[in-house]
PDB file of N, CA and C in Angstrom:
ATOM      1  N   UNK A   1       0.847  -1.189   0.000  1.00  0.00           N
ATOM      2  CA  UNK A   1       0.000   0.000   0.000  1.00  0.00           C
ATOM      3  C   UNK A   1       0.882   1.238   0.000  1.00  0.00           C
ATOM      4  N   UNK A   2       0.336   2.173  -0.469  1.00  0.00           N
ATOM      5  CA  UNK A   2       1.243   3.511  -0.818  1.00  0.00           C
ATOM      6  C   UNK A   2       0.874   4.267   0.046  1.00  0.00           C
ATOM      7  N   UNK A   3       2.430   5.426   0.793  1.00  0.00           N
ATOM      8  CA  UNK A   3       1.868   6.935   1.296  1.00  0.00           C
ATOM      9  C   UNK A   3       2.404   7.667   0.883  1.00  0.00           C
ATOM     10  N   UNK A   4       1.141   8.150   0.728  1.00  0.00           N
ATOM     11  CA  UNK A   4       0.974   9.507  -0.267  1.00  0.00           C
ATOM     12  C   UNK A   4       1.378  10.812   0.349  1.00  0.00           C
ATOM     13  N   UNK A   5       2.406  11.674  -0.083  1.00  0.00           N
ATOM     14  CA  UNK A   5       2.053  12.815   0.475  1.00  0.00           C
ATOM     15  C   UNK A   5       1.957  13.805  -0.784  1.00  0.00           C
ATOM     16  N   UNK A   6       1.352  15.089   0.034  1.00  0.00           N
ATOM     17  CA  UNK A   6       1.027  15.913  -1.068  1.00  0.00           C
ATOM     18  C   UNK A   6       1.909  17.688  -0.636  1.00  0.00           C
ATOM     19  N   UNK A   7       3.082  17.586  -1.463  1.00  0.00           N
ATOM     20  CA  UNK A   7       3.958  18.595  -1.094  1.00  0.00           C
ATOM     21  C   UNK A   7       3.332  20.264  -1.468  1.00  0.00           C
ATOM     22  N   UNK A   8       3.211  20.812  -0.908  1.00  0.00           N
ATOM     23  CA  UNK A   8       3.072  22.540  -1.734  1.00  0.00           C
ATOM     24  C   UNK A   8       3.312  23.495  -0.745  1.00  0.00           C
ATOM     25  N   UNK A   9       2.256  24.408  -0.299  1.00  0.00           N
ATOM     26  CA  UNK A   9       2.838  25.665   0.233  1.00  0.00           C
ATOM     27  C   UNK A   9       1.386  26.130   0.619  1.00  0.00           C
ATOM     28  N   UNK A  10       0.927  26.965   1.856  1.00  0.00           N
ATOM     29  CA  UNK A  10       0.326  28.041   2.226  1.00  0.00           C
ATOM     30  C   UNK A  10      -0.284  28.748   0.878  1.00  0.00           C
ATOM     31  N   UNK A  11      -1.397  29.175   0.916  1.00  0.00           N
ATOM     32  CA  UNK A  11      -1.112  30.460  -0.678  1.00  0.00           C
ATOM     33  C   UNK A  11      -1.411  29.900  -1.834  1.00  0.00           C
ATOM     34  N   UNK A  12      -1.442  28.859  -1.750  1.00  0.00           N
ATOM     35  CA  UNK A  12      -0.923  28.360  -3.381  1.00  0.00           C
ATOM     36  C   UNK A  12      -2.080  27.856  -3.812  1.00  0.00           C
ATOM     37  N   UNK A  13      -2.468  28.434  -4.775  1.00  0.00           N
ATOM     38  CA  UNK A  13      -3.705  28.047  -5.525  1.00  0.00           C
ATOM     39  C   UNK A  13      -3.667  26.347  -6.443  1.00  0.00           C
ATOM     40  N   UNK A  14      -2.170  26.363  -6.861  1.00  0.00           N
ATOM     41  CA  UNK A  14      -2.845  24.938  -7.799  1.00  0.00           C
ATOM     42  C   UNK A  14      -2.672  23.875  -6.696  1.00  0.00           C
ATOM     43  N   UNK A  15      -1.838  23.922  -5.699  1.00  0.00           N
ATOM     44  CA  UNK A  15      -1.807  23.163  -4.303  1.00  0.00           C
ATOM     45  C   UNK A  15      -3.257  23.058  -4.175  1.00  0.00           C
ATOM     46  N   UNK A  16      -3.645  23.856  -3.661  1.00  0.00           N
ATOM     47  CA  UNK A  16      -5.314  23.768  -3.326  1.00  0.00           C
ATOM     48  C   UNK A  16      -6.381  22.715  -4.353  1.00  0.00           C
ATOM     49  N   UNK A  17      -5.797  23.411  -5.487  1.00  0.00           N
ATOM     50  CA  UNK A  17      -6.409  22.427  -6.863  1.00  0.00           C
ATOM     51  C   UNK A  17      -6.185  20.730  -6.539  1.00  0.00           C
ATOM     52  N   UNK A  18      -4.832  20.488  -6.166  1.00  0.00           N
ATOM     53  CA  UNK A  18      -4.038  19.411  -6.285  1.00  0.00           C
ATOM     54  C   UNK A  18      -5.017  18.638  -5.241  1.00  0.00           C
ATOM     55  N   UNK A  19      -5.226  19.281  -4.100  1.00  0.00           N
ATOM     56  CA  UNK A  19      -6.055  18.904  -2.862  1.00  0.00           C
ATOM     57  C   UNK A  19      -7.406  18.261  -3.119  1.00  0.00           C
ATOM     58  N   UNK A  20      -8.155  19.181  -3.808  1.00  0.00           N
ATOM     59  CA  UNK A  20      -9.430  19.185  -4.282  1.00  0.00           C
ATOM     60  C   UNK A  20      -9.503  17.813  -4.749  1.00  0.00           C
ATOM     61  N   UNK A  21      -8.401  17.366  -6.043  1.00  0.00           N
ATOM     62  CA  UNK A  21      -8.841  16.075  -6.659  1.00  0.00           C
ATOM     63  C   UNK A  21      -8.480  15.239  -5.987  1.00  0.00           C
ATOM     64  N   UNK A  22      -7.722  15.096  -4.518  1.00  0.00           N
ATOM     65  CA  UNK A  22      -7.534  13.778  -3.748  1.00  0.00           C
ATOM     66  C   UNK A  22      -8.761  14.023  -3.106  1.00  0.00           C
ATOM     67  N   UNK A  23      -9.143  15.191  -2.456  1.00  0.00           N
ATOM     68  CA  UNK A  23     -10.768  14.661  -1.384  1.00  0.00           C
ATOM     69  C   UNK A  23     -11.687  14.399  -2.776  1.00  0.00           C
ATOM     70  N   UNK A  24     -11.915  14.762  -3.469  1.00  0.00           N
ATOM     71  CA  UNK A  24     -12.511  14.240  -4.967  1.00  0.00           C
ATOM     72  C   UNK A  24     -12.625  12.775  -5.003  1.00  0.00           C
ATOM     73  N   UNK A  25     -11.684  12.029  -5.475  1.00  0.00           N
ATOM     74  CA  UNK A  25     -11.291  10.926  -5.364  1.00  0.00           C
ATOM     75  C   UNK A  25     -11.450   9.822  -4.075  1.00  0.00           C
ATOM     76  N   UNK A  26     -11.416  10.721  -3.019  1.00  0.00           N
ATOM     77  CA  UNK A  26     -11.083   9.778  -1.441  1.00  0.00           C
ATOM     78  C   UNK A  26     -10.326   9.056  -1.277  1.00  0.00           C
ATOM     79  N   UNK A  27      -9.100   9.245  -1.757  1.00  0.00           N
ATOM     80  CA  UNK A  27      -7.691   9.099  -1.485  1.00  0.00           C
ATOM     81  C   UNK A  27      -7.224   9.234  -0.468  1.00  0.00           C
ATOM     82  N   UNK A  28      -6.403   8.748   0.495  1.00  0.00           N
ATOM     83  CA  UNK A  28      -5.524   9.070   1.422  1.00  0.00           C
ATOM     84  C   UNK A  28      -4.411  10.137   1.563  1.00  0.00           C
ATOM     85  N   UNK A  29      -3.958  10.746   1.640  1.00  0.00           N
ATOM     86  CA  UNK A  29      -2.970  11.330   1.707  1.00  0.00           C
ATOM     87  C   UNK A  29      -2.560  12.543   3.136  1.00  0.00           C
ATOM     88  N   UNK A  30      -1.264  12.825   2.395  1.00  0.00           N
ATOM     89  CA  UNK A  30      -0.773  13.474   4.069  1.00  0.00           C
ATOM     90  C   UNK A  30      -0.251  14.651   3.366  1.00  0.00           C
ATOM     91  N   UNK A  31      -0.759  16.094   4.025  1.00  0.00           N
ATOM     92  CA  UNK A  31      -0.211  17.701   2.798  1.00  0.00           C
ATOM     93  C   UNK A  31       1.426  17.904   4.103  1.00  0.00           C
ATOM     94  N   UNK A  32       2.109  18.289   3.089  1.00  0.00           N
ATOM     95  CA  UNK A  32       3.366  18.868   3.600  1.00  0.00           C
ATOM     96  C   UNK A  32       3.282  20.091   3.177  1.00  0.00           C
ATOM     97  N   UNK A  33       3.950  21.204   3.968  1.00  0.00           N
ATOM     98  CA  UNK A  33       3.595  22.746   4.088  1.00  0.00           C
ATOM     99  C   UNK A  33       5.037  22.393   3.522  1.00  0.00           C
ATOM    100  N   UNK A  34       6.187  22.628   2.714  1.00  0.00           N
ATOM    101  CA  UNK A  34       7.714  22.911   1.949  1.00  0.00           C
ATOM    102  C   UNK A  34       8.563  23.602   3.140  1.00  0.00           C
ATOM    103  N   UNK A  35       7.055  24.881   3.587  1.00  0.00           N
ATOM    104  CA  UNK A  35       8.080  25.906   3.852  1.00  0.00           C
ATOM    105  C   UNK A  35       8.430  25.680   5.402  1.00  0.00           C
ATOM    106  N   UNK A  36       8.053  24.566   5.671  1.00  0.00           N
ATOM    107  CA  UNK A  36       8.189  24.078   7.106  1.00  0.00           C
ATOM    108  C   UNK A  36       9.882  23.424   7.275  1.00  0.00           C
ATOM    109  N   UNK A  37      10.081  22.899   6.195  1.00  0.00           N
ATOM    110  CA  UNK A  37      11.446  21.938   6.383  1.00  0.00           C
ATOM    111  C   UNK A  37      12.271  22.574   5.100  1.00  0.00           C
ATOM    112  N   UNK A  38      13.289  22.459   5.250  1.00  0.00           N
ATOM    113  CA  UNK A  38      15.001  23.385   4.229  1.00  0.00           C
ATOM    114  C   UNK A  38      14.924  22.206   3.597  1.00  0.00           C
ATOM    115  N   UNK A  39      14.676  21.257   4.286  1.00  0.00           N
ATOM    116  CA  UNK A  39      15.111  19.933   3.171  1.00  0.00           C
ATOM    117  C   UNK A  39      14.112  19.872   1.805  1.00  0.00           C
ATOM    118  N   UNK A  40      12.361  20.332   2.043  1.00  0.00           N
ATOM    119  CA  UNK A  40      11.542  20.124   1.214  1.00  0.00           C
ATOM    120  C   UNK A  40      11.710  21.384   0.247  1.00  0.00           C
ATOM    121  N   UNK A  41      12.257  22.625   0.725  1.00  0.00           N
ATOM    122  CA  UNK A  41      12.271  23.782  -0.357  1.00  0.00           C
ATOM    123  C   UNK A  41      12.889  23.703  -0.823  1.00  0.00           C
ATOM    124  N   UNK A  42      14.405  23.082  -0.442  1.00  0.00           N
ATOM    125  CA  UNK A  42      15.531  23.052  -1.882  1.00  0.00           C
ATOM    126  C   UNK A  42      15.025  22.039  -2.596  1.00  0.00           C
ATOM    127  N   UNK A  43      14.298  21.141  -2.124  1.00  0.00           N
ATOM    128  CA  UNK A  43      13.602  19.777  -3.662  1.00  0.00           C
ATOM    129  C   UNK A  43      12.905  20.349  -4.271  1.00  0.00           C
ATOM    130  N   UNK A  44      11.288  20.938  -3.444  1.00  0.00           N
ATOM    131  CA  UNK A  44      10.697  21.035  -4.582  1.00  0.00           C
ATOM    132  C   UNK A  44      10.045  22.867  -4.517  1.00  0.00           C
ATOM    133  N   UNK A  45      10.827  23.916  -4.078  1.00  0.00           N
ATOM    134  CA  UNK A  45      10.578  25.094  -3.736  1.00  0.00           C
ATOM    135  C   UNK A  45       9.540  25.307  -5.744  1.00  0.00           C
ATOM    136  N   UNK A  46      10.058  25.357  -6.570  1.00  0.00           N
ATOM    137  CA  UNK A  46       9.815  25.564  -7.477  1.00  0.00           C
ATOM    138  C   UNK A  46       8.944  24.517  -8.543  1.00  0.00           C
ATOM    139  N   UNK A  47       8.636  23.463  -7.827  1.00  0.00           N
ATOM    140  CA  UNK A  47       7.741  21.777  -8.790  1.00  0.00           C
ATOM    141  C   UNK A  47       6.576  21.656  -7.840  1.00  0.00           C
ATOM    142  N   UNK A  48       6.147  22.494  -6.755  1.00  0.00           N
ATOM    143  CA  UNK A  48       4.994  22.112  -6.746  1.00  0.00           C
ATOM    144  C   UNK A  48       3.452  22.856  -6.950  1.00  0.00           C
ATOM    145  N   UNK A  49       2.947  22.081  -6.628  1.00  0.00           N
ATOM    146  CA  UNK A  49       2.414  20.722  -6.382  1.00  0.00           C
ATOM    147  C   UNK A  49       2.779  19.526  -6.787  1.00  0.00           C
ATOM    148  N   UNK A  50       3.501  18.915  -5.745  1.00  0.00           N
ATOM    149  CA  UNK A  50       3.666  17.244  -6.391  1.00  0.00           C
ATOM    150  C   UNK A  50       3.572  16.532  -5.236  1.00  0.00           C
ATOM    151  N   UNK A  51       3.391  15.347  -5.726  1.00  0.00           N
ATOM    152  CA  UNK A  51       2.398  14.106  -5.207  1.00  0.00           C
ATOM    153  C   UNK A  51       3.791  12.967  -5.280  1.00  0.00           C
ATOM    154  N   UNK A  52       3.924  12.900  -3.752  1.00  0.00           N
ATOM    155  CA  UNK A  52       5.741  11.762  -4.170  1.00  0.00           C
ATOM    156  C   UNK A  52       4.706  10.648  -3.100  1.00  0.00           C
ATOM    157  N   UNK A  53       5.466   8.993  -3.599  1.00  0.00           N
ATOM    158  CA  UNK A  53       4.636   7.888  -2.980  1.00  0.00           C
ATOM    159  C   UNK A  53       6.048   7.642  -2.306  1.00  0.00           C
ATOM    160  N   UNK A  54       5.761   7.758  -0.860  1.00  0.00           N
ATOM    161  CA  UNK A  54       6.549   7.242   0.233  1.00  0.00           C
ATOM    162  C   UNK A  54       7.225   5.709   0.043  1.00  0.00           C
ATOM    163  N   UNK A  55       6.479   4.814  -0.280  1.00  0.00           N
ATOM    164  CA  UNK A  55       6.949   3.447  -0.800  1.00  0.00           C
ATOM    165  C   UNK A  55       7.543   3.328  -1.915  1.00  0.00           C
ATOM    166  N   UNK A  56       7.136   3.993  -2.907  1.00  0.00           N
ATOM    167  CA  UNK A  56       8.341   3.709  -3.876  1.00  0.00           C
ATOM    168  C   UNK A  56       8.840   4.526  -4.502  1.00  0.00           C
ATOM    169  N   UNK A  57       8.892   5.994  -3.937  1.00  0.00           N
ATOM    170  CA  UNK A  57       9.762   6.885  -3.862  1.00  0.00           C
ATOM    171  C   UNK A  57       9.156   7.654  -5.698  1.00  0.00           C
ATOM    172  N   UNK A  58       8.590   7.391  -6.071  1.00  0.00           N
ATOM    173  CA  UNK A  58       7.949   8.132  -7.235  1.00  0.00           C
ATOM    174  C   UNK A  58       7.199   9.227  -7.005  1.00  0.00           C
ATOM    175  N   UNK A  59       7.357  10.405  -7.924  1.00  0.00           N
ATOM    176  CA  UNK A  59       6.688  11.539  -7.915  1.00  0.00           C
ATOM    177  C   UNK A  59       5.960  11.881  -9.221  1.00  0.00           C
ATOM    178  N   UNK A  60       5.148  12.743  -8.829  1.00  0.00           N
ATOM    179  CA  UNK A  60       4.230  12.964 -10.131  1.00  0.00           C
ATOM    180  C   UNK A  60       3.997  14.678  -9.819  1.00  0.00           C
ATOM    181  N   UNK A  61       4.446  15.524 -10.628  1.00  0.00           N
ATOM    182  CA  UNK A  61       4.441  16.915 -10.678  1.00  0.00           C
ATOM    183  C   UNK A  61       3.433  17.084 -11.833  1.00  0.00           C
ATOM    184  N   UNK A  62       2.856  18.438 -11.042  1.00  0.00           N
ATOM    185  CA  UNK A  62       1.865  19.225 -11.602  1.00  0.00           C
ATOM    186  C   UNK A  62       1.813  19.796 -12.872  1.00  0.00           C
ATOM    187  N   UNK A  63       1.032  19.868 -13.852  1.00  0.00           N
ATOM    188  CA  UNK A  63      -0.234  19.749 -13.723  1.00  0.00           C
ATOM    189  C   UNK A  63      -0.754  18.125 -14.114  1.00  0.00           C
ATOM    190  N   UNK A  64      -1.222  17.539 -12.954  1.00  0.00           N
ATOM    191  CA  UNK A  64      -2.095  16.197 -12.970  1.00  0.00           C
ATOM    192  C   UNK A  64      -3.678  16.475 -12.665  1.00  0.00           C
ATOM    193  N   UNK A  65      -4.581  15.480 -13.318  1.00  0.00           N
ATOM    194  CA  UNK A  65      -5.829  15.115 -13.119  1.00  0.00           C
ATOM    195  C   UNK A  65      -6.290  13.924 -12.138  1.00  0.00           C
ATOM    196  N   UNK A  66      -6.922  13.970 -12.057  1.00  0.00           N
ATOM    197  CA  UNK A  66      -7.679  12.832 -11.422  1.00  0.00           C
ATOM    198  C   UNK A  66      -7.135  11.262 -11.852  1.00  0.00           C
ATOM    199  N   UNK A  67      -7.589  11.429 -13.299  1.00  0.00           N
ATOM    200  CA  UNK A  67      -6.931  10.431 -13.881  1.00  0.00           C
ATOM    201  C   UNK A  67      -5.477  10.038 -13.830  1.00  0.00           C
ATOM    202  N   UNK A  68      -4.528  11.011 -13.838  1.00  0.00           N
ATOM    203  CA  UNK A  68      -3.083  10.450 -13.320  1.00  0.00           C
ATOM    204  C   UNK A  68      -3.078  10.163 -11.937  1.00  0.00           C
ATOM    205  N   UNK A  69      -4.010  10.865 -11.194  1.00  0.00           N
ATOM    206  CA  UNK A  69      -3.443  10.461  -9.909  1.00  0.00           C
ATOM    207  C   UNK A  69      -3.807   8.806  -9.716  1.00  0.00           C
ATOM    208  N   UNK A  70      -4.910   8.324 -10.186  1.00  0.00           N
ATOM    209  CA  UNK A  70      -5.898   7.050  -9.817  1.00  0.00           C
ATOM    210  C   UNK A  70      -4.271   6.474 -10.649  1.00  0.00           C
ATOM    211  N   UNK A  71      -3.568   6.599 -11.988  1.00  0.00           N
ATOM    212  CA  UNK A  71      -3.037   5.503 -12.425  1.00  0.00           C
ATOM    213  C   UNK A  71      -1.782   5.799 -11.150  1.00  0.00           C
ATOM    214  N   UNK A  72      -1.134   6.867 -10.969  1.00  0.00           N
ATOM    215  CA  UNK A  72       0.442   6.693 -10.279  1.00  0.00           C
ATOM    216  C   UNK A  72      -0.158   5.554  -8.989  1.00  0.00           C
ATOM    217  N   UNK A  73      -1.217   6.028  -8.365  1.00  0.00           N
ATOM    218  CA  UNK A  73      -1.587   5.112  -7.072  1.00  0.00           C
ATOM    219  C   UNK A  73      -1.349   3.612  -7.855  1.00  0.00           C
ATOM    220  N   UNK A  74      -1.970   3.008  -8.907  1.00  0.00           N
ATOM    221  CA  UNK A  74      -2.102   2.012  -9.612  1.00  0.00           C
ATOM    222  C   UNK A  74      -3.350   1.397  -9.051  1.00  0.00           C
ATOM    223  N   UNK A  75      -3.655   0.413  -9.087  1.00  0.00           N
ATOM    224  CA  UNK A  75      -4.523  -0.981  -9.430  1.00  0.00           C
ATOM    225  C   UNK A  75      -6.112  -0.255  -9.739  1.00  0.00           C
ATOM    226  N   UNK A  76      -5.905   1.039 -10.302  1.00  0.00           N
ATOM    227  CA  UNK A  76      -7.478   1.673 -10.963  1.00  0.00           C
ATOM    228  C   UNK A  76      -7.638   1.251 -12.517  1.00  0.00           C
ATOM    229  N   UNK A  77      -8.174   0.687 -13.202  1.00  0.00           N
ATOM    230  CA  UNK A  77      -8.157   0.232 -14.784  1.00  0.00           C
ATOM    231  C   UNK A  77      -8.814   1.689 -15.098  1.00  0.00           C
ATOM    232  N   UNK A  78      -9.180   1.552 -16.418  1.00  0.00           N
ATOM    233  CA  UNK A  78      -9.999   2.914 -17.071  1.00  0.00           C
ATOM    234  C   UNK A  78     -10.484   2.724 -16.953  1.00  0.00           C
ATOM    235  N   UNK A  79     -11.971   1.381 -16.484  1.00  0.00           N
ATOM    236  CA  UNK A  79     -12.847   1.425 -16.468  1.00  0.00           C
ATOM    237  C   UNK A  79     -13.494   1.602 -14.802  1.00  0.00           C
ATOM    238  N   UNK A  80     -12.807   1.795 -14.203  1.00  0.00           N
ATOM    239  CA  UNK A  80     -12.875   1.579 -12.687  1.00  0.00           C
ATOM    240  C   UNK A  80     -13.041   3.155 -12.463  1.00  0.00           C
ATOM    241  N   UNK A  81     -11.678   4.072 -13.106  1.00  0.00           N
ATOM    242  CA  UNK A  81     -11.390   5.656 -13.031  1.00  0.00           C
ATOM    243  C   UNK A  81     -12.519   5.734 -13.784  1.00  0.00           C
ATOM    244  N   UNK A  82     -13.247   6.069 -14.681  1.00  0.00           N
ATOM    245  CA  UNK A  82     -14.745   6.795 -15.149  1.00  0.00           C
ATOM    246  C   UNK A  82     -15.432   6.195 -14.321  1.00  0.00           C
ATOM    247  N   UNK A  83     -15.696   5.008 -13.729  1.00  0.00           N
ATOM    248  CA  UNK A  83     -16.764   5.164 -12.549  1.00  0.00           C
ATOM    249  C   UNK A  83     -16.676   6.074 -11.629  1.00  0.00           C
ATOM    250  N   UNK A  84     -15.568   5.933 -11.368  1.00  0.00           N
ATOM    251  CA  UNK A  84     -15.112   6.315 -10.170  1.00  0.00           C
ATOM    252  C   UNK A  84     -15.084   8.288  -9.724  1.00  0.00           C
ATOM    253  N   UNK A  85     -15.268   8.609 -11.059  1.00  0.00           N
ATOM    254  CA  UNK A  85     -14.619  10.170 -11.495  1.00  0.00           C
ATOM    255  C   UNK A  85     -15.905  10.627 -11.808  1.00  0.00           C
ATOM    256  N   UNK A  86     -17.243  10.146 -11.869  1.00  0.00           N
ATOM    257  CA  UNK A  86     -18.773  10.092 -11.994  1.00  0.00           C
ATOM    258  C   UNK A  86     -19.368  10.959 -10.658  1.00  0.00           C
TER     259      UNK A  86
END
């Protein structure tokens, strides 16, 4: 099983966006504020919104849909994501 976190910033409008389609979805995830830790602003001060999976260390930078997010998580088919995105 994957954890999700969802990196951005205070302020930030497509962050907010990014947000929207995980409670959308009902996804799990955990928001990281960047500007909290030196370690997260020199990674991604300038790439987010992005969506990195704690387990296998993959990221997916913005701009994503619904639909990328359901495939990076994996085991959603296309036919599962249009139900699901209904």
């Amino acid at each position: 099983m994957s954890q999700l976190l969802l990196l951005g910033t205070s302020a930030c409008h497509l962050c907010e966006q990014a947000e929207a389609l995980f409670l959308q979805l009902n996804i799990p995830f955990a928001k990281i504020d960047i500007a909290e830790q030196e370690q997260w602003q020199e990674n991604y001060a300038i790439k987010i919104p992005v969506l990195l999976d704690l387990v296998t260390k993959k990221e997916l930078g913005w701009p994503f849909s619904a639909e990328d997010i359901l495939s990076f998580v994996g085991g959603a088919t296309p036919a599962a994501q249009s139900q699901h995105l209904k």
